[in-house]
PDB file of N, CA and C in Angstrom:
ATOM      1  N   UNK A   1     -22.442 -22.421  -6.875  1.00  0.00           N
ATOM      2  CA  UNK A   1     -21.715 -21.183  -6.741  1.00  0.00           C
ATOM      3  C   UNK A   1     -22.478 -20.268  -5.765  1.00  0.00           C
ATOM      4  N   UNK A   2     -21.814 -19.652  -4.810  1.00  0.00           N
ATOM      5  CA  UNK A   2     -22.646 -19.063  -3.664  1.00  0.00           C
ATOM      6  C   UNK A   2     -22.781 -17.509  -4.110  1.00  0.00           C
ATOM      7  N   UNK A   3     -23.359 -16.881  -3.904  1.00  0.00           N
ATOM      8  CA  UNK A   3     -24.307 -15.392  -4.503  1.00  0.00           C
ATOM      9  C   UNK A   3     -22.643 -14.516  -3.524  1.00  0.00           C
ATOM     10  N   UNK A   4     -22.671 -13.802  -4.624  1.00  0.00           N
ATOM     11  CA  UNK A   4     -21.494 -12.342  -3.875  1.00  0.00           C
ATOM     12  C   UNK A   4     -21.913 -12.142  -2.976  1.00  0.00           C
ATOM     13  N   UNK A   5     -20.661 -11.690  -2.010  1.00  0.00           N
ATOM     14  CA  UNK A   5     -20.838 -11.156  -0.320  1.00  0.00           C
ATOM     15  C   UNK A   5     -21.862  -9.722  -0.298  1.00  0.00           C
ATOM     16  N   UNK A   6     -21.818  -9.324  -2.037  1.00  0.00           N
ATOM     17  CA  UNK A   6     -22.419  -7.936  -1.693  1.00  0.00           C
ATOM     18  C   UNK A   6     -23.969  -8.160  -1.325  1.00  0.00           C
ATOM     19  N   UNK A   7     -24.036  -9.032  -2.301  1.00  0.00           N
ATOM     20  CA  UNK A   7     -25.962  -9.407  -2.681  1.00  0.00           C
ATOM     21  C   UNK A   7     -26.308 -10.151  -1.454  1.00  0.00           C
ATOM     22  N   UNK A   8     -25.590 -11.387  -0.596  1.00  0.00           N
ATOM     23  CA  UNK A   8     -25.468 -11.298   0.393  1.00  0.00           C
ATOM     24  C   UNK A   8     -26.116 -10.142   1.846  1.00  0.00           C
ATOM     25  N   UNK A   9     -25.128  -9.579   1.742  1.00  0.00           N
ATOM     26  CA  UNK A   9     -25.256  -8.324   2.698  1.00  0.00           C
ATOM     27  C   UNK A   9     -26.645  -7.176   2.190  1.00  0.00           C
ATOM     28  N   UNK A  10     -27.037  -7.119   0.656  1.00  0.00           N
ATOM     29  CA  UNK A  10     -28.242  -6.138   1.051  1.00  0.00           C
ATOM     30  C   UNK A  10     -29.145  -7.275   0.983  1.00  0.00           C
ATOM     31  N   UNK A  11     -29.597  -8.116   0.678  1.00  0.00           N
ATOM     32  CA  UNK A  11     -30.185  -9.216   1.271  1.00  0.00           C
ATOM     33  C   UNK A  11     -30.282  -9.702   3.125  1.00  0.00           C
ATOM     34  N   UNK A  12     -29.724  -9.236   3.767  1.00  0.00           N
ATOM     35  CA  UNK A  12     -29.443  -8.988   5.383  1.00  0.00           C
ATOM     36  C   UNK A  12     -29.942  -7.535   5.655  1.00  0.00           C
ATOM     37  N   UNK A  13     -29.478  -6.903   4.990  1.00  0.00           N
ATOM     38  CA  UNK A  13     -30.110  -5.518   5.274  1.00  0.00           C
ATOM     39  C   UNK A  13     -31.240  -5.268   4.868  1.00  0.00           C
ATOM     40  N   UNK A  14     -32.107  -5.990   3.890  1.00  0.00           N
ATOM     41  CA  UNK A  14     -33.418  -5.939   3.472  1.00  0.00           C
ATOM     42  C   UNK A  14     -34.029  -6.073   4.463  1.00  0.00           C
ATOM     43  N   UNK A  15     -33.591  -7.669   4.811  1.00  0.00           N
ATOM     44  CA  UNK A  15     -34.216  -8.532   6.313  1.00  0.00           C
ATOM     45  C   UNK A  15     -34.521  -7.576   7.695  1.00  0.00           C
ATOM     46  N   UNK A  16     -33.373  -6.943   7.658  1.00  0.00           N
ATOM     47  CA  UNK A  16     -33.052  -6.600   9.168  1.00  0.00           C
ATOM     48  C   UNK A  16     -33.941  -5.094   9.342  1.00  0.00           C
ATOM     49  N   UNK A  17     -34.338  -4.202   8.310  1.00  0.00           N
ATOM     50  CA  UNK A  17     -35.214  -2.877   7.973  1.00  0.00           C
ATOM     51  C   UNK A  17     -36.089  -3.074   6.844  1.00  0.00           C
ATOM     52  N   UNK A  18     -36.598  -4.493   6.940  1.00  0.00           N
ATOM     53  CA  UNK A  18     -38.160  -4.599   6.001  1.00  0.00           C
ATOM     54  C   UNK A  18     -39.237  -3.486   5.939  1.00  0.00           C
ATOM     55  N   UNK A  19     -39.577  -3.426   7.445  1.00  0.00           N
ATOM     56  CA  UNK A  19     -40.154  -2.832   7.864  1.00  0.00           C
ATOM     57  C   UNK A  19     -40.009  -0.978   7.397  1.00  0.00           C
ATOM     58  N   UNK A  20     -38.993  -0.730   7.017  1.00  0.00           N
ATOM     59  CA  UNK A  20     -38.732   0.744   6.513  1.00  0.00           C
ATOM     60  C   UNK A  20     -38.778   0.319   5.387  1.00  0.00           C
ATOM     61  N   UNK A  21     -38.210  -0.695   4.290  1.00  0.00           N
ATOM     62  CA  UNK A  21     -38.540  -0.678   3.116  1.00  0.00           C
ATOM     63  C   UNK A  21     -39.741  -1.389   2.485  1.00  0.00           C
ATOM     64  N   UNK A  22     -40.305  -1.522   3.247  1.00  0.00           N
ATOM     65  CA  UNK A  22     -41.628  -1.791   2.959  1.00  0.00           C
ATOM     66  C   UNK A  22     -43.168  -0.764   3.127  1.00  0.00           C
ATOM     67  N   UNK A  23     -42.576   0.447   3.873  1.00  0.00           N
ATOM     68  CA  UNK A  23     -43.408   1.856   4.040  1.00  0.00           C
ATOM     69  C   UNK A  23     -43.639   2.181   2.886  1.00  0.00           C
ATOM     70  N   UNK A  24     -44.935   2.503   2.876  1.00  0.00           N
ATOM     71  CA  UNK A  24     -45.237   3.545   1.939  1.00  0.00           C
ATOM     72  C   UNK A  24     -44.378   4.766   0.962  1.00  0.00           C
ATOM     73  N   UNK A  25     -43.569   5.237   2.738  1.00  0.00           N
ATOM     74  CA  UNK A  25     -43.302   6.291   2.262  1.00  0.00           C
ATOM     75  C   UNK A  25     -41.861   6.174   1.816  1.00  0.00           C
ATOM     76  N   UNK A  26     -41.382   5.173   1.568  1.00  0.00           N
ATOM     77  CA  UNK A  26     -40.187   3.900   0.751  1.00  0.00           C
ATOM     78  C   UNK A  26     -40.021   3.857  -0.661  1.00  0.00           C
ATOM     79  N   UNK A  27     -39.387   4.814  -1.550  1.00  0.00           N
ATOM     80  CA  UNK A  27     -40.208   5.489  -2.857  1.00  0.00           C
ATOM     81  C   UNK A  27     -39.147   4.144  -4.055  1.00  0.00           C
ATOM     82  N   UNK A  28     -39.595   4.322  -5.319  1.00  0.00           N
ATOM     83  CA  UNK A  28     -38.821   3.408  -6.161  1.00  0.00           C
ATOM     84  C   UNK A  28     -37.254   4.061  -6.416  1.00  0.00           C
ATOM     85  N   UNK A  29     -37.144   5.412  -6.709  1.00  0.00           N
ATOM     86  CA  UNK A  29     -36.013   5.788  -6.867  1.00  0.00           C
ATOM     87  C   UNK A  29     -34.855   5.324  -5.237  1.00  0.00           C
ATOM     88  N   UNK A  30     -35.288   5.109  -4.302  1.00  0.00           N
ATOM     89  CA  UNK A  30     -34.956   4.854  -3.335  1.00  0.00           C
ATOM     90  C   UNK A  30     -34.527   3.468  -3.383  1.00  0.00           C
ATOM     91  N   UNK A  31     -35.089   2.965  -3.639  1.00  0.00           N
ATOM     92  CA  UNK A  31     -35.058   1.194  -4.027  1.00  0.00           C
ATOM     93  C   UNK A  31     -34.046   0.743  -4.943  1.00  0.00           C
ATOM     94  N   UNK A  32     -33.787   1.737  -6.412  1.00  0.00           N
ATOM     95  CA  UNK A  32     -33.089   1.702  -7.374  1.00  0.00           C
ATOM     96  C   UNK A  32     -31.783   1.885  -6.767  1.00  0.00           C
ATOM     97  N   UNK A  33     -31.566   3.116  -6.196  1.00  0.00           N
ATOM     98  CA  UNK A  33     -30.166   3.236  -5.819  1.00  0.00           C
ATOM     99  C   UNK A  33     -29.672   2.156  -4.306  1.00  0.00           C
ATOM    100  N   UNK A  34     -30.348   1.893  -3.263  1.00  0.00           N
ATOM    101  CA  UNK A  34     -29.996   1.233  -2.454  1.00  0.00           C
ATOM    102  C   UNK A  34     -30.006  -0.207  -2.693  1.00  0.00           C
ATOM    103  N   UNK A  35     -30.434  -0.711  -3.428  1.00  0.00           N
ATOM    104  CA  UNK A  35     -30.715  -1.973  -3.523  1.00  0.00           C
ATOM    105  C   UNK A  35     -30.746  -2.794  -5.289  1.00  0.00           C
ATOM    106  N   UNK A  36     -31.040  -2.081  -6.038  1.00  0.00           N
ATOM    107  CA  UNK A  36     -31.459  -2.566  -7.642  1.00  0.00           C
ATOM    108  C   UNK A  36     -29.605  -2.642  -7.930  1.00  0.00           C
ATOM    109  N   UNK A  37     -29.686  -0.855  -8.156  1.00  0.00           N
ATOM    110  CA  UNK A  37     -27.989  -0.428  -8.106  1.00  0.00           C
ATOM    111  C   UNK A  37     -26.952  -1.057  -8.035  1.00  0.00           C
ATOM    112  N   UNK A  38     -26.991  -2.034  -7.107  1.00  0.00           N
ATOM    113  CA  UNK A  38     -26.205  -2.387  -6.294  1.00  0.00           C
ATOM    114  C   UNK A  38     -26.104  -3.926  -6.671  1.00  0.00           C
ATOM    115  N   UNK A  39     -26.858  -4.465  -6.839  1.00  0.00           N
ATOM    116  CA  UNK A  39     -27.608  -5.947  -7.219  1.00  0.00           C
ATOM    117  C   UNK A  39     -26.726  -5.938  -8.808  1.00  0.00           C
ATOM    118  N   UNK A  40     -26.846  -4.974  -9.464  1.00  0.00           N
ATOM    119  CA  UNK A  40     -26.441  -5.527 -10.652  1.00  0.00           C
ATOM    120  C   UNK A  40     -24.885  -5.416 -10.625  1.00  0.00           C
ATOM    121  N   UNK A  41     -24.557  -3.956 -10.315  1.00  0.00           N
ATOM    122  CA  UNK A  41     -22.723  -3.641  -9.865  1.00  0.00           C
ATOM    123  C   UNK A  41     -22.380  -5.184  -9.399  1.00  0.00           C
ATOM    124  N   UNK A  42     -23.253  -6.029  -8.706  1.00  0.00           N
ATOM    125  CA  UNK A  42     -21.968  -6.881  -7.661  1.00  0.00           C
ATOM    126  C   UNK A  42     -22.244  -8.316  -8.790  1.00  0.00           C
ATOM    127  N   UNK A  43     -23.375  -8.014  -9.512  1.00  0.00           N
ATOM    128  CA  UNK A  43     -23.172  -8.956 -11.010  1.00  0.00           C
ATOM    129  C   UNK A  43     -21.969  -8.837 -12.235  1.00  0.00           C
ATOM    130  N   UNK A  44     -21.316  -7.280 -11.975  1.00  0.00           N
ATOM    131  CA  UNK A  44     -20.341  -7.116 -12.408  1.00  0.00           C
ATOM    132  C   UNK A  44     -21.023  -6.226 -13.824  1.00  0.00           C
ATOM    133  N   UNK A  45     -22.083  -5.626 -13.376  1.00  0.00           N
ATOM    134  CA  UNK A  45     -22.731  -4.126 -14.140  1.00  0.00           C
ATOM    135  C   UNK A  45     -22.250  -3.479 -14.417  1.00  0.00           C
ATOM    136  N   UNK A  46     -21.682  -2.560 -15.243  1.00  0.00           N
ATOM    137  CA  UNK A  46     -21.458  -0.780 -14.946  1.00  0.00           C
ATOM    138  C   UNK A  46     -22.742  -0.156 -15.106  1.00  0.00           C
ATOM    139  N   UNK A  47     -23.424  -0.253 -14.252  1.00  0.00           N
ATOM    140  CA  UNK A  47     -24.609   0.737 -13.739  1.00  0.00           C
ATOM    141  C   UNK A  47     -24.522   1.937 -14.157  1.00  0.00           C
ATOM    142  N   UNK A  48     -23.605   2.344 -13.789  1.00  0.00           N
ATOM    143  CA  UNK A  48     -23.267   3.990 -13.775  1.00  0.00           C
ATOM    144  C   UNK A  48     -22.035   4.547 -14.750  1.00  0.00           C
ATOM    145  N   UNK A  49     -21.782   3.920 -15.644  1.00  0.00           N
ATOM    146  CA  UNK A  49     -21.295   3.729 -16.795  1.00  0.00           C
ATOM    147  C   UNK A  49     -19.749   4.506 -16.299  1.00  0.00           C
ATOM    148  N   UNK A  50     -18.986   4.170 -15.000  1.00  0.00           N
ATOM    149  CA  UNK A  50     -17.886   4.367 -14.132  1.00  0.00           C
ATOM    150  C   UNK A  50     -16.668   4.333 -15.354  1.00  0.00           C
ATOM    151  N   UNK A  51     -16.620   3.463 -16.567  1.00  0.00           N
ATOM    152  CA  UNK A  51     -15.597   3.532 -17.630  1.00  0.00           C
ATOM    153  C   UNK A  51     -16.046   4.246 -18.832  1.00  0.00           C
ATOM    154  N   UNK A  52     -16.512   5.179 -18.065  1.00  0.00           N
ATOM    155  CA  UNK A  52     -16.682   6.413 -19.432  1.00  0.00           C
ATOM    156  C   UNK A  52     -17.135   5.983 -20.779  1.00  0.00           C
ATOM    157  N   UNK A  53     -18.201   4.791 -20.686  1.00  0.00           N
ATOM    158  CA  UNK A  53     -18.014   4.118 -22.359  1.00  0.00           C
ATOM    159  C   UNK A  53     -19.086   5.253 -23.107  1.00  0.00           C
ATOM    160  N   UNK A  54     -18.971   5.146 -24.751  1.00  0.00           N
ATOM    161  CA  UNK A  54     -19.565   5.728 -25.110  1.00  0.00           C
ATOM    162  C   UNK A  54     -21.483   5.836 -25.264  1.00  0.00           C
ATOM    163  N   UNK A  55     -21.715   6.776 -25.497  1.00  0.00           N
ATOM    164  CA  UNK A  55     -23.757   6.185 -25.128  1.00  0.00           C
ATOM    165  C   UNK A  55     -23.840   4.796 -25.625  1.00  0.00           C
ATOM    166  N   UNK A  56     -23.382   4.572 -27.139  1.00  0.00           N
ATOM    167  CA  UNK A  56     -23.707   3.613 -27.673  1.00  0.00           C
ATOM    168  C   UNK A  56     -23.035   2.150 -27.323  1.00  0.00           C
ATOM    169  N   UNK A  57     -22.412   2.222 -26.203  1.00  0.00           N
ATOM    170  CA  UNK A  57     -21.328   1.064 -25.484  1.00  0.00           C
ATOM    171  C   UNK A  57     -21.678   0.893 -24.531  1.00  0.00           C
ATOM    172  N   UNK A  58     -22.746   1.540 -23.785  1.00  0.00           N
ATOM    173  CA  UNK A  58     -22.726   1.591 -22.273  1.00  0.00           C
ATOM    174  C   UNK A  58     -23.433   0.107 -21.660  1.00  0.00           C
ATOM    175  N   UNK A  59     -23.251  -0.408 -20.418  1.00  0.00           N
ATOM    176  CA  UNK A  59     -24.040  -1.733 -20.236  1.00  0.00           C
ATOM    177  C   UNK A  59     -25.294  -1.408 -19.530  1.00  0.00           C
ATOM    178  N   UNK A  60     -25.551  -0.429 -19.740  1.00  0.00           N
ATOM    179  CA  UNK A  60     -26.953  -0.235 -18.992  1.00  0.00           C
ATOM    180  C   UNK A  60     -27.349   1.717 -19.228  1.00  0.00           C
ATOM    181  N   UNK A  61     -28.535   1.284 -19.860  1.00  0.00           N
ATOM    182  CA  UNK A  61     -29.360   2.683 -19.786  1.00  0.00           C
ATOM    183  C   UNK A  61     -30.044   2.987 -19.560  1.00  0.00           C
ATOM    184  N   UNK A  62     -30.578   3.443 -18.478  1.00  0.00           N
ATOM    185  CA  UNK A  62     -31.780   4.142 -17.600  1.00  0.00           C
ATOM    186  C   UNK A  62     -32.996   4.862 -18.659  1.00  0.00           C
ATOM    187  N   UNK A  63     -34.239   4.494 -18.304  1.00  0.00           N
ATOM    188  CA  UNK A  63     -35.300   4.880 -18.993  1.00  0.00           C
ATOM    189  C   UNK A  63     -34.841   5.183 -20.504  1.00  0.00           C
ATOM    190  N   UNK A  64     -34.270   3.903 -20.791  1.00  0.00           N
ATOM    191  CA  UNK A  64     -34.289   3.653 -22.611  1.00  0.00           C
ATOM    192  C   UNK A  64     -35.241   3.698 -23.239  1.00  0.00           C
ATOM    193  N   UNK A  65     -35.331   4.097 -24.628  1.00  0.00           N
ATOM    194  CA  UNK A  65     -36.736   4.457 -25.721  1.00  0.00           C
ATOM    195  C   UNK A  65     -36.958   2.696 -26.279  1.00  0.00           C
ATOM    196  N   UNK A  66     -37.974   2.845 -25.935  1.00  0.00           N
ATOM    197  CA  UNK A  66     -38.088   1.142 -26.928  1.00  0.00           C
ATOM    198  C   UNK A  66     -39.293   1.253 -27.466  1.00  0.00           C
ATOM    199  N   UNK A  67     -39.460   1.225 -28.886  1.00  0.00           N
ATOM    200  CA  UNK A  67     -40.755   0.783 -29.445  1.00  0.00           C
ATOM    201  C   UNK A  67     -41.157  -0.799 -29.359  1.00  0.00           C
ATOM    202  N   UNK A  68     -42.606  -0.774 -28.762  1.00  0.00           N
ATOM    203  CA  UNK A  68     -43.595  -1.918 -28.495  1.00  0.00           C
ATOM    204  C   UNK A  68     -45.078  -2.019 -29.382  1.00  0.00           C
ATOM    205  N   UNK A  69     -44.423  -2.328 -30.861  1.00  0.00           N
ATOM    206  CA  UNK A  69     -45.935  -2.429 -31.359  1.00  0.00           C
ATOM    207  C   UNK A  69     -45.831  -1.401 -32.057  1.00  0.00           C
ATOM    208  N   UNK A  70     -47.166  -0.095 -31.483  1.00  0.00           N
ATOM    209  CA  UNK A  70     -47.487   1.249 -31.604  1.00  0.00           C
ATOM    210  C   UNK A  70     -47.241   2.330 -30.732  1.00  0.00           C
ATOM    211  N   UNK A  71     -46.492   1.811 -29.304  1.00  0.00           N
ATOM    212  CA  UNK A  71     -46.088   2.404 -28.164  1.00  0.00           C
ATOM    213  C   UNK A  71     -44.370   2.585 -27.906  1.00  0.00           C
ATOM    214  N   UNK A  72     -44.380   3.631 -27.019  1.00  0.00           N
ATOM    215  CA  UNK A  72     -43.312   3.723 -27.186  1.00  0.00           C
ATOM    216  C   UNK A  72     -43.372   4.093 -25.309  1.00  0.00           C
ATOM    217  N   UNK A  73     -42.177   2.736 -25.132  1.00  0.00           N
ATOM    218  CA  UNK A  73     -42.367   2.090 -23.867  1.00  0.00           C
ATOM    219  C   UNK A  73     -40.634   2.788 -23.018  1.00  0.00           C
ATOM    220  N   UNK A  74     -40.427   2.868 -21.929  1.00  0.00           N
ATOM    221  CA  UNK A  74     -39.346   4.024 -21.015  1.00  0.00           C
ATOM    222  C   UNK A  74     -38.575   2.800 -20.351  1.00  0.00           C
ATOM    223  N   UNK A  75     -38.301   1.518 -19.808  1.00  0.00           N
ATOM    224  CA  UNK A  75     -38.099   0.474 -18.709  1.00  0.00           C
ATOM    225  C   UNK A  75     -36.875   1.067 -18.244  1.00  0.00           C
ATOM    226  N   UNK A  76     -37.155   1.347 -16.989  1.00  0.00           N
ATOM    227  CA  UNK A  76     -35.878   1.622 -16.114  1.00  0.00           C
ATOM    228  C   UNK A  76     -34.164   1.445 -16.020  1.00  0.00           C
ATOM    229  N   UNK A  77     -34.674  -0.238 -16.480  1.00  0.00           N
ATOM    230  CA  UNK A  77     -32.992  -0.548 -16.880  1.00  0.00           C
ATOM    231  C   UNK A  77     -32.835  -1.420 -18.022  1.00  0.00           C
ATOM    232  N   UNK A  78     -32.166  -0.842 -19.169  1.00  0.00           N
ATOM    233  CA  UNK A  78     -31.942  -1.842 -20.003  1.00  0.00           C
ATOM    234  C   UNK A  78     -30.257  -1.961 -20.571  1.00  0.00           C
ATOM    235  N   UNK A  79     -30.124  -3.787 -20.222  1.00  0.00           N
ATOM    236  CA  UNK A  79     -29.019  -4.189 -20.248  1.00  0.00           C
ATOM    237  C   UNK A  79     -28.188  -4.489 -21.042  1.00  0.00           C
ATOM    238  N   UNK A  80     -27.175  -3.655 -21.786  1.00  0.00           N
ATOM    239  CA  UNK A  80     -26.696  -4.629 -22.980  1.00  0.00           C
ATOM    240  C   UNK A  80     -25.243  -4.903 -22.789  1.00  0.00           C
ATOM    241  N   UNK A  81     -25.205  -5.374 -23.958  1.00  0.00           N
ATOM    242  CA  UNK A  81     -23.195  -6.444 -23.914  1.00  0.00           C
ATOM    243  C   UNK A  81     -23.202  -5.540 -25.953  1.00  0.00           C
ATOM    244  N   UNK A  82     -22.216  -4.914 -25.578  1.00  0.00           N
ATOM    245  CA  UNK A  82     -21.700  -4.802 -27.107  1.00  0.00           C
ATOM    246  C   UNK A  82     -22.419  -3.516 -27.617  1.00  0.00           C
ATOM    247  N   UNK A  83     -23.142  -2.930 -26.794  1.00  0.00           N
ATOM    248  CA  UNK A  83     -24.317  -2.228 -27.203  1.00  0.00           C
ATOM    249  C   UNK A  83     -25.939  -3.051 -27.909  1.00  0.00           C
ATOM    250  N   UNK A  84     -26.245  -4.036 -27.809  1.00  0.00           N
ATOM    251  CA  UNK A  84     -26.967  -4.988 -27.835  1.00  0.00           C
ATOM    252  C   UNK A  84     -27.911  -5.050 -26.940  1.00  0.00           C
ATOM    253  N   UNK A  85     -29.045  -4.348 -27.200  1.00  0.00           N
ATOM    254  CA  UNK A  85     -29.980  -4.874 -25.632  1.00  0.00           C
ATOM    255  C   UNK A  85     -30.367  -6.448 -25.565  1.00  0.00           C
ATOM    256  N   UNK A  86     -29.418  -6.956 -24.445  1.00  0.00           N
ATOM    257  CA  UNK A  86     -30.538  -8.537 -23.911  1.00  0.00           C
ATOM    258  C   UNK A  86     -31.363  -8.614 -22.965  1.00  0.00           C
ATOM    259  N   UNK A  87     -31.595  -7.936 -22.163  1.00  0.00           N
ATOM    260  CA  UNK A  87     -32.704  -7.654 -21.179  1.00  0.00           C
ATOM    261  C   UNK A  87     -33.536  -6.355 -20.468  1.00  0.00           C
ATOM    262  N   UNK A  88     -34.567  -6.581 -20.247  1.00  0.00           N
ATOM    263  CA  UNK A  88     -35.153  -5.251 -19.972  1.00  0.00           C
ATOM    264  C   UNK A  88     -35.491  -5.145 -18.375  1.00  0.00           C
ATOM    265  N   UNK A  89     -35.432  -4.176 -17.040  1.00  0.00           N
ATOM    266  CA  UNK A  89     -35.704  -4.511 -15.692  1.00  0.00           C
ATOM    267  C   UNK A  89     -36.231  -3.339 -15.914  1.00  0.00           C
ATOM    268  N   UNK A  90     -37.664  -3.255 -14.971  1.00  0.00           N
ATOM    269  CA  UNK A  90     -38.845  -2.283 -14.232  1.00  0.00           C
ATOM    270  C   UNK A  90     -38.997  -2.554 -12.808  1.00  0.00           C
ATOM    271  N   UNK A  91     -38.171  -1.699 -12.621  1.00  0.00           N
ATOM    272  CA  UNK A  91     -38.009  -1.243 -11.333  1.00  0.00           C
ATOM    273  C   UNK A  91     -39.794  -1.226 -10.496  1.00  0.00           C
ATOM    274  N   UNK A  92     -39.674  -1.755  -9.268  1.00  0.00           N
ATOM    275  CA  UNK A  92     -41.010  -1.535  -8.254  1.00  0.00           C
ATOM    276  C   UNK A  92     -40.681  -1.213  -6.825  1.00  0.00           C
ATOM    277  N   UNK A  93     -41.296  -0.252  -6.592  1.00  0.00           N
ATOM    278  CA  UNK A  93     -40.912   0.310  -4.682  1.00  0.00           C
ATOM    279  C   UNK A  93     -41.779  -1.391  -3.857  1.00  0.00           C
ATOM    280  N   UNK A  94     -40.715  -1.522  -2.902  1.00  0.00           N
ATOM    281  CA  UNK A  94     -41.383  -2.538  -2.085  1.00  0.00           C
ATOM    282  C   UNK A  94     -42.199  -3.257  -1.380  1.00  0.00           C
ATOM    283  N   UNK A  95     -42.918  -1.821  -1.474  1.00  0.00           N
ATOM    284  CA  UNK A  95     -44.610  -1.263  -0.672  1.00  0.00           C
ATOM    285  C   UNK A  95     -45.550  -2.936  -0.101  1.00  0.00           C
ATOM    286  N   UNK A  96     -45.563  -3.020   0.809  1.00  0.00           N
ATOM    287  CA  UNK A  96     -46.787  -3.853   0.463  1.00  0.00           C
ATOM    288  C   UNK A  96     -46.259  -5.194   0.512  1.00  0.00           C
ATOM    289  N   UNK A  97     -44.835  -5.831   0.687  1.00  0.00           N
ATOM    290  CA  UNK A  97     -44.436  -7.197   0.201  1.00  0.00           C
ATOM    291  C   UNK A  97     -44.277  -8.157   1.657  1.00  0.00           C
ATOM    292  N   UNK A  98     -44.427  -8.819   1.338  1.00  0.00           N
ATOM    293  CA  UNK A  98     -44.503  -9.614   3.396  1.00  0.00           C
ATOM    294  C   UNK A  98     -43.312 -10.825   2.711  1.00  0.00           C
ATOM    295  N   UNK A  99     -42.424 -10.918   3.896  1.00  0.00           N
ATOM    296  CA  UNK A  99     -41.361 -12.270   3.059  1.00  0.00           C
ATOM    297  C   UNK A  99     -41.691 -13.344   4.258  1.00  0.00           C
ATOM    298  N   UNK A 100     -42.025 -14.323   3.534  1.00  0.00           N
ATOM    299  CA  UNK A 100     -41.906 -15.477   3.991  1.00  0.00           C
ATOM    300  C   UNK A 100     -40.559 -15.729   4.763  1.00  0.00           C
ATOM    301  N   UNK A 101     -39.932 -16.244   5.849  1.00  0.00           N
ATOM    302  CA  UNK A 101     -38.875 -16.776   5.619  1.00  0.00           C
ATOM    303  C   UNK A 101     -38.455 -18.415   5.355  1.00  0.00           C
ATOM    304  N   UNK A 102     -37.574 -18.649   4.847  1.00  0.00           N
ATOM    305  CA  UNK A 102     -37.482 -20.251   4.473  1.00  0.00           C
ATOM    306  C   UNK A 102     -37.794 -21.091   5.470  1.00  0.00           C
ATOM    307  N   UNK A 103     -38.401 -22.132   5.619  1.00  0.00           N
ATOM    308  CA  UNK A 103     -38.914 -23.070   6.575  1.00  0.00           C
ATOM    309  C   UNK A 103     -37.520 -23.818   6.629  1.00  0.00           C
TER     310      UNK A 103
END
């Protein structure tokens, strides 16, 4: 099954302005919305909770409370179905990453 035209295309646009998203001055909130954002929407996300669901329905909640242990841990995106968290994503600015390209 071949990857959506979207993921596709910022995958080309990564390529083509590495070099800007790979600056320093290239911040994570920047990353989240141009690229994270976007990655999950074309997985068929509501990121941005666009069908009004209720808090407790939503498929994704930004810096969710999760107890770890004795800590109480923030992760950027956490994903659920049903209101159910199944996965947790921590977001990282690009800073610093060199891409190979495929041989």
């Amino acid at each position: 099954m071949p990857a959506p035209p979207e993921i596709v295309d910022l995958v080309k646009r990564f390529d083509q302005y590495s070099a800007k998203y790979t600056s320093p001055s290239y911040n994570e909130f920047q990353v989240r919305k141009e690229f994270i954002d976007r990655f999950f929407e074309a997985l068929g996300w509501d990121v941005n909770n666009r069908s009004g669901l209720d808090e407790r329905y939503k498929d994704v909640i930004h810096e969710d409370t999760v107890q770890v242990e004795k800590s109480t841990k923030a992760p950027d995106y956490s994903f659920r179905i049903g209101g159910m968290r199944k996965f947790f994503v921590e977001a990282k600015k690009p800073a610093g990453i060199t891409r190979t390209p495929p041989a």
